[in-house]
C-alpha atoms as a PDB file:
ATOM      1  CA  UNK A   1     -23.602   2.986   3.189  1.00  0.00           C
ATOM      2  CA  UNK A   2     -23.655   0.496   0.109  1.00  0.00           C
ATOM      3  CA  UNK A   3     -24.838  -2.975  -0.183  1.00  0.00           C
ATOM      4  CA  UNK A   4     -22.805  -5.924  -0.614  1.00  0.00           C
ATOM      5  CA  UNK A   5     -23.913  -6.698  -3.694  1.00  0.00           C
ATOM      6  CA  UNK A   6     -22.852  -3.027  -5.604  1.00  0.00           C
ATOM      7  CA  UNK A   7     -19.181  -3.925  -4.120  1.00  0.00           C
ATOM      8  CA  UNK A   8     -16.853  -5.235  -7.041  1.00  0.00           C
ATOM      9  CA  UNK A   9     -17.113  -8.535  -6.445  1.00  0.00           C
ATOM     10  CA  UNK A  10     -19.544  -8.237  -3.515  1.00  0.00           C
ATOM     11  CA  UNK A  11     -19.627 -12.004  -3.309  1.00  0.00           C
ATOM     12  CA  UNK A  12     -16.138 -12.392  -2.190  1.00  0.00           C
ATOM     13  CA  UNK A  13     -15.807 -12.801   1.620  1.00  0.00           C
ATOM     14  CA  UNK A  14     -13.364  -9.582   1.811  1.00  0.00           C
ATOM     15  CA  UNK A  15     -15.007  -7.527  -0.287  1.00  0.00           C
ATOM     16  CA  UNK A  16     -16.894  -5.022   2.557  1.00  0.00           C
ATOM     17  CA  UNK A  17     -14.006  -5.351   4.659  1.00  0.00           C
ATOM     18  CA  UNK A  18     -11.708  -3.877   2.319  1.00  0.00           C
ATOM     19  CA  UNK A  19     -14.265  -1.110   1.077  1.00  0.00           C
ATOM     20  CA  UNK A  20     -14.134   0.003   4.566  1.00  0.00           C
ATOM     21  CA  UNK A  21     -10.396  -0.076   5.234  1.00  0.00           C
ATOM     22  CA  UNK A  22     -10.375   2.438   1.552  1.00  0.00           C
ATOM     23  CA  UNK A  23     -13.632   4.511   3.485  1.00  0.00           C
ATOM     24  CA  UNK A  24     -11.058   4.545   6.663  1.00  0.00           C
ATOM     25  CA  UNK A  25      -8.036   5.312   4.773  1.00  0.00           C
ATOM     26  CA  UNK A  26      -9.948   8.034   2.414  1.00  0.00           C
ATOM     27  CA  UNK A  27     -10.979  10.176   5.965  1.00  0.00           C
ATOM     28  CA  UNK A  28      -7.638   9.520   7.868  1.00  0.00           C
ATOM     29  CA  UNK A  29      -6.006  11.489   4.527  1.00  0.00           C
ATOM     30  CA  UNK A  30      -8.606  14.159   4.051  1.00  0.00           C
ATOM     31  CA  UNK A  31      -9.630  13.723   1.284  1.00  0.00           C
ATOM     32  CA  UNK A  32     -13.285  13.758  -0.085  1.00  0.00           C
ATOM     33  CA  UNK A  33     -13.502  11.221  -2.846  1.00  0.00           C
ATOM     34  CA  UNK A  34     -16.763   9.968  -3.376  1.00  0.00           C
ATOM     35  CA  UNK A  35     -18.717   6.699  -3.164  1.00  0.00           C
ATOM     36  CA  UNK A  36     -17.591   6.226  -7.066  1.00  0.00           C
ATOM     37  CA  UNK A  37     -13.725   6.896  -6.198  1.00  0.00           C
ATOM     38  CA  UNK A  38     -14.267   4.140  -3.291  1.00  0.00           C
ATOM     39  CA  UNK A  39     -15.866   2.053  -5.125  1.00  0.00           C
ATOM     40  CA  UNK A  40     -12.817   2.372  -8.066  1.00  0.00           C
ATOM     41  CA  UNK A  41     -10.319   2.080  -5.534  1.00  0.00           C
ATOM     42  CA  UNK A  42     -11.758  -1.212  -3.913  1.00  0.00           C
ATOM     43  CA  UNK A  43     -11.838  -2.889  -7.466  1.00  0.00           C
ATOM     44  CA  UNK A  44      -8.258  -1.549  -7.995  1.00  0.00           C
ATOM     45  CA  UNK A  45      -7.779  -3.852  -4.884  1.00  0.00           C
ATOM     46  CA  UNK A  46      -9.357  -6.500  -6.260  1.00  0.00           C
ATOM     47  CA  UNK A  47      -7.728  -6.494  -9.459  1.00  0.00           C
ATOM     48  CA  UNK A  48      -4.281  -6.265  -7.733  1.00  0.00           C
ATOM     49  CA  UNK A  49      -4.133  -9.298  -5.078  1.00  0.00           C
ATOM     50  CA  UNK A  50      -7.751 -10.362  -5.455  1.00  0.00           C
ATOM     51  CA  UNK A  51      -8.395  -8.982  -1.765  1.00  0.00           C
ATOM     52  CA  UNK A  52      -5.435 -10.434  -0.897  1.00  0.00           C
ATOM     53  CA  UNK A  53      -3.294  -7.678   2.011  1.00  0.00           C
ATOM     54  CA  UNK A  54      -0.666 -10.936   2.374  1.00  0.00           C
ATOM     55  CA  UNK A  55       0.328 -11.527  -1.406  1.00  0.00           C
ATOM     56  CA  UNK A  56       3.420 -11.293  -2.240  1.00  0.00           C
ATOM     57  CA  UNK A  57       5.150 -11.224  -5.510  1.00  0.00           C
ATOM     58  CA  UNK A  58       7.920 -13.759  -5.621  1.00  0.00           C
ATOM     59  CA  UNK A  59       9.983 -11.992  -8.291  1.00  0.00           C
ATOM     60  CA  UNK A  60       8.918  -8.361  -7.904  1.00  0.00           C
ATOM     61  CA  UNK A  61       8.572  -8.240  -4.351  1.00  0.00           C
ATOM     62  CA  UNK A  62       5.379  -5.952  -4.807  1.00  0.00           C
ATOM     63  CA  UNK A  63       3.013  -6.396  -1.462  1.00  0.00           C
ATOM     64  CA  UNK A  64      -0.895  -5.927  -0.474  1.00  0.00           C
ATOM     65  CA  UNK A  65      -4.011  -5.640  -1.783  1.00  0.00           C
ATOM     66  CA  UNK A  66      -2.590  -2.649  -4.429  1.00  0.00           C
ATOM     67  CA  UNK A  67       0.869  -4.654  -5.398  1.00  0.00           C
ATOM     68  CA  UNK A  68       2.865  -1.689  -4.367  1.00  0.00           C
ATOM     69  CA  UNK A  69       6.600  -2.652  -5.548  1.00  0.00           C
ATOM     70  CA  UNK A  70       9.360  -1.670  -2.513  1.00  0.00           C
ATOM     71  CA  UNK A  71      10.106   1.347  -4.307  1.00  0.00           C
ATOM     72  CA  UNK A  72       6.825   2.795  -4.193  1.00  0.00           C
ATOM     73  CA  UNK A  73       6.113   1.877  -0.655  1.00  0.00           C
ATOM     74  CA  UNK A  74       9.101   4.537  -0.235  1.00  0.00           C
ATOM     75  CA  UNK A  75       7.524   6.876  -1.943  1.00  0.00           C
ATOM     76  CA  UNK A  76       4.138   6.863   0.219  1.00  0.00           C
ATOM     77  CA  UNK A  77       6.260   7.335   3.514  1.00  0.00           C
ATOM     78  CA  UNK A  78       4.883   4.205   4.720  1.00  0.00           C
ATOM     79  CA  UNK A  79       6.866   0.685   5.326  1.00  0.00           C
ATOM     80  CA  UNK A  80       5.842  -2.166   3.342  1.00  0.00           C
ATOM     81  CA  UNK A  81       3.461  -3.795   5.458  1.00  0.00           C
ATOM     82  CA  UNK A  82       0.579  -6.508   6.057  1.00  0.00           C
ATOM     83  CA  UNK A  83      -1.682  -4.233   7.596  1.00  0.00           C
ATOM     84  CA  UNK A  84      -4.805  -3.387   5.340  1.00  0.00           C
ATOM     85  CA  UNK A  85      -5.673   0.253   6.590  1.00  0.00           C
ATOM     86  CA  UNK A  86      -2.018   1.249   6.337  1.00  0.00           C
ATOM     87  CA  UNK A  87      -1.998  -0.483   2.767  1.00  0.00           C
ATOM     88  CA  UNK A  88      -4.673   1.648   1.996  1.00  0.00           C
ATOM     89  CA  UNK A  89      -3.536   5.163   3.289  1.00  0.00           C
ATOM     90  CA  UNK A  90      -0.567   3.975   1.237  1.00  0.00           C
ATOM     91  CA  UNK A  91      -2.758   3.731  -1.647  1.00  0.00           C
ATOM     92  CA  UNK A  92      -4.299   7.097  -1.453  1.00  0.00           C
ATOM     93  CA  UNK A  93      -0.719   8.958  -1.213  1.00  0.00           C
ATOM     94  CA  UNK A  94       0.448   6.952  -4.300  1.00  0.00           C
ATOM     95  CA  UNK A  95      -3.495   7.657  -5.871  1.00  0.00           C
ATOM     96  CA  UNK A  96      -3.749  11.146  -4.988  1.00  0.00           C
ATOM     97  CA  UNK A  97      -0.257  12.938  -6.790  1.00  0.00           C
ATOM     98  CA  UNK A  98      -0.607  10.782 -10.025  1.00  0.00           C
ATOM     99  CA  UNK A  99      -4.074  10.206 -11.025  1.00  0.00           C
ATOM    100  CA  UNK A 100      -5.909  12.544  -9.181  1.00  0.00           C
ATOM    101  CA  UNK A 101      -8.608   9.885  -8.038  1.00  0.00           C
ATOM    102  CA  UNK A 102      -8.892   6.150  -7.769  1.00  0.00           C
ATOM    103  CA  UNK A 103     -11.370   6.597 -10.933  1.00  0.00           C
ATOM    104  CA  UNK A 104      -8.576   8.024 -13.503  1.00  0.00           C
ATOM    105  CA  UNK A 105      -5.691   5.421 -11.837  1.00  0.00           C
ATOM    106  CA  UNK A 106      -8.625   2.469 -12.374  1.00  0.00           C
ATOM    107  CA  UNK A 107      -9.418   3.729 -16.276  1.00  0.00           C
ATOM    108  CA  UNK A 108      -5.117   4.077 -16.783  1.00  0.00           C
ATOM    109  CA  UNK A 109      -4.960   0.899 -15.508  1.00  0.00           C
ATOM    110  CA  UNK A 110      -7.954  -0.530 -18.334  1.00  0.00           C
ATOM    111  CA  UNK A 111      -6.046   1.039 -20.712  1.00  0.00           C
ATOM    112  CA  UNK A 112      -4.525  -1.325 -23.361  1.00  0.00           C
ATOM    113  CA  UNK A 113      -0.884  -0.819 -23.851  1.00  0.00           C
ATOM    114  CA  UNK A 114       1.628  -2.136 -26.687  1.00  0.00           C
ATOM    115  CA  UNK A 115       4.134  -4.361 -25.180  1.00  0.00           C
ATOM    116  CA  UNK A 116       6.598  -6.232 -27.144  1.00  0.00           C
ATOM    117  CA  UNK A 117       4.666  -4.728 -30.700  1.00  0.00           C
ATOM    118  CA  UNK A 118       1.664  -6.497 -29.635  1.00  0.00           C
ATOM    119  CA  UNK A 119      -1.531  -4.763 -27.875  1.00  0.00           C
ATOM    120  CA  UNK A 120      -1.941  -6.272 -24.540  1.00  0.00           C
ATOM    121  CA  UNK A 121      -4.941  -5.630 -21.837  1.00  0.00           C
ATOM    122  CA  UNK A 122      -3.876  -5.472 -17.890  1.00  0.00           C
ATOM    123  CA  UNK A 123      -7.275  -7.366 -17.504  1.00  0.00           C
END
């Protein structure tokens, strides 16, 4: 169990809710990531839609709280969709193959990257 307050951004109003959708989406998928990995993969959440399971990008099309563009909702077997715990599940099968663990996809995703000949910072 973890306090409010250790969430990334703990103060926000959907912060618990969507640490538990990533605890419910960790078991359905079997997989045994830590309180660390959940905690990672909630603040990859948060930096994606800012909690957010209903944004949309208006160019990209990407969807839900981890942005997932409509070509790698394809790739995780699941529909786009608004629903958090399938947004989640979706998460882990994109996680899982690539990084390993929400912690390496969560340090790629801090890493600055030259774009354009100029160092830029996702964050």
């Amino acid at each position: 169990q973890v306090e409010a307050g250790k969430l990334p951004h703990g103060s926000h109003p959907k912060a618990m809710e969507v640490y538990r959708l990533v605890g419910r989406a960790v078991k359905a998928e079997g997989l045994e990531w830590d309180l660390a990995e959940r905690l990672a993969m909630t603040e990859l959440a948060w930096h994606e839609s800012r909690y957010n399971n209903l944004d949309v990008h208006p160019v990209s099309g990407a969807r839900g709280y981890f942005q997932f563009l409509p070509s790698t909702w394809k790739g995780t077997g699941i529909a786009a969709t608004d629903d958090g715990l399938e947004q989640a599940i979706a998460a882990c099968r994109y996680i899982r193959p690539r990084y390993k663990c929400p912690c390496r996809a969560l340090a790629f995703q801090k890493t600055p990257r030259m774009l354009n000949g100029k160092m830029q910072r996702y964050y």
